[in-house]
Every structure is written in C-alpha cells, then in structure tokens.
Protein backbone atom coordinates (compact mmCIF):
# COMPACT_ATOMS: atom_id res chain seq x y z
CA UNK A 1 83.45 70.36 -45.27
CA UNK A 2 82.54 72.80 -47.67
CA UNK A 3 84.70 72.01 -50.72
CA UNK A 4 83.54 68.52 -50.13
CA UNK A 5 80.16 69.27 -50.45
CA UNK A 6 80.61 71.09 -53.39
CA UNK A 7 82.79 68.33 -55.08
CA UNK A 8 79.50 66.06 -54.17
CA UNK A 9 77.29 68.52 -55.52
CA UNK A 10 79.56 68.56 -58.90
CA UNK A 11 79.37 64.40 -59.19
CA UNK A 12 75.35 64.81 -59.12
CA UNK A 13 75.40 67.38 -61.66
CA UNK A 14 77.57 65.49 -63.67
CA UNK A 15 75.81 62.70 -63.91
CA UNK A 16 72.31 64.57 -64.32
CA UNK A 17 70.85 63.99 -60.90
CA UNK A 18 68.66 67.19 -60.34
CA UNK A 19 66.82 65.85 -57.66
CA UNK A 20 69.99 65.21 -55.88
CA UNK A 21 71.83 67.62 -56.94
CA UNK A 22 68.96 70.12 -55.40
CA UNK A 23 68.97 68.34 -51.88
CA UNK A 24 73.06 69.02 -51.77
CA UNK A 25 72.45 72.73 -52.94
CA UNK A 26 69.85 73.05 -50.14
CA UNK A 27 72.74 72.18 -47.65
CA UNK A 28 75.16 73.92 -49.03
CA UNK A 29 73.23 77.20 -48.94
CA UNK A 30 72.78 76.39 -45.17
CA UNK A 31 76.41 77.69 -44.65
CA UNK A 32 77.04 81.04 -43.93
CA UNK A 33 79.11 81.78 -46.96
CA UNK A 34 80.68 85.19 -48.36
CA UNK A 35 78.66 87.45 -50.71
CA UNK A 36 80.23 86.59 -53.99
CA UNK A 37 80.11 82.89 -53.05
CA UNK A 38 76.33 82.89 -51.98
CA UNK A 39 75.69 84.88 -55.20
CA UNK A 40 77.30 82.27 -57.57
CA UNK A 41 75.64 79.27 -56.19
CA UNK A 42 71.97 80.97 -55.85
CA UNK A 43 72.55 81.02 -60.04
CA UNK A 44 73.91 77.55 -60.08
CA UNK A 45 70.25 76.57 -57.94
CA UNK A 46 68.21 78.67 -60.96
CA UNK A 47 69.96 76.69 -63.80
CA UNK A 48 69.85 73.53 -61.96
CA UNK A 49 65.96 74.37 -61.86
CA UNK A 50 66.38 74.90 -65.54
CA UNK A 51 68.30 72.06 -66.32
CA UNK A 52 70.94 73.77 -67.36
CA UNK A 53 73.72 71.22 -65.63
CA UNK A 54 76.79 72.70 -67.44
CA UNK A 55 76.07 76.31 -66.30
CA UNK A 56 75.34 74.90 -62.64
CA UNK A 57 78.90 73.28 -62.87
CA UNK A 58 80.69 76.66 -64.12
CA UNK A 59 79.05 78.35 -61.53
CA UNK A 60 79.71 75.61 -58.74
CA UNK A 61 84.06 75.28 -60.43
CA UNK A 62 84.06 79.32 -59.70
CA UNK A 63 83.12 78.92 -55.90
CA UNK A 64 85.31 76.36 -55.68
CA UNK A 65 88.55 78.24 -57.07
CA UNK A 66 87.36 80.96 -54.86
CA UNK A 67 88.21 78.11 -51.70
C-alpha cells in the first residue's frame, strides 16, 4: 500500500501537481514509517513547498529503494 502510494505521489510530482502531490504526502506521512524513511519524505514535503519537484522525487526514489 505504501510503495503504491509513493509511486502515486512520484506521477504528481512528475507532472508538477503540488497541490496534489501535497494531499498524497499528507497520507503518506499518516503511516507509521521507520526513522530514516520519515526523515527523507519530511524533506521531500519542504521542497515540494519550495517547488523544488526534482529534489522531492530524489528524496521520494530513496524511500522507495529503501522498500
């Protein structure tokens, strides 16, 4: 459920949707997730605030391989 949520939130940032891409980060981080994981995707939610999609999707990719 997880990686699929995570693959969603990847489509919206790929196609520039920060409004939706902040909705699926606010369910994501709803999880109970491990430290590292939690860590990585409270940056992705700062540069997705920032705009800064291709940072968000680094960040989002390295929680993934962590799956």
């Amino acid at each position: 459920m997880l990686t699929q949520q995570l693959q969603s939130l990847l489509e919206s940032l790929e196609m520039l949707e920060q409004q939706e891409a902040e909705k699926k980060m606010k369910v994501i981080l709803s999880y109970e997730l491990e430290e590292t994981s939690l860590k990585l995707l409270e940056e992705a939610k700062e540069a997705i605030r920032k705009f800064d999609y291709d940072v968000a999707e680094e960040l989002v990719k390295k929680v993934l391989a962590g799956k």
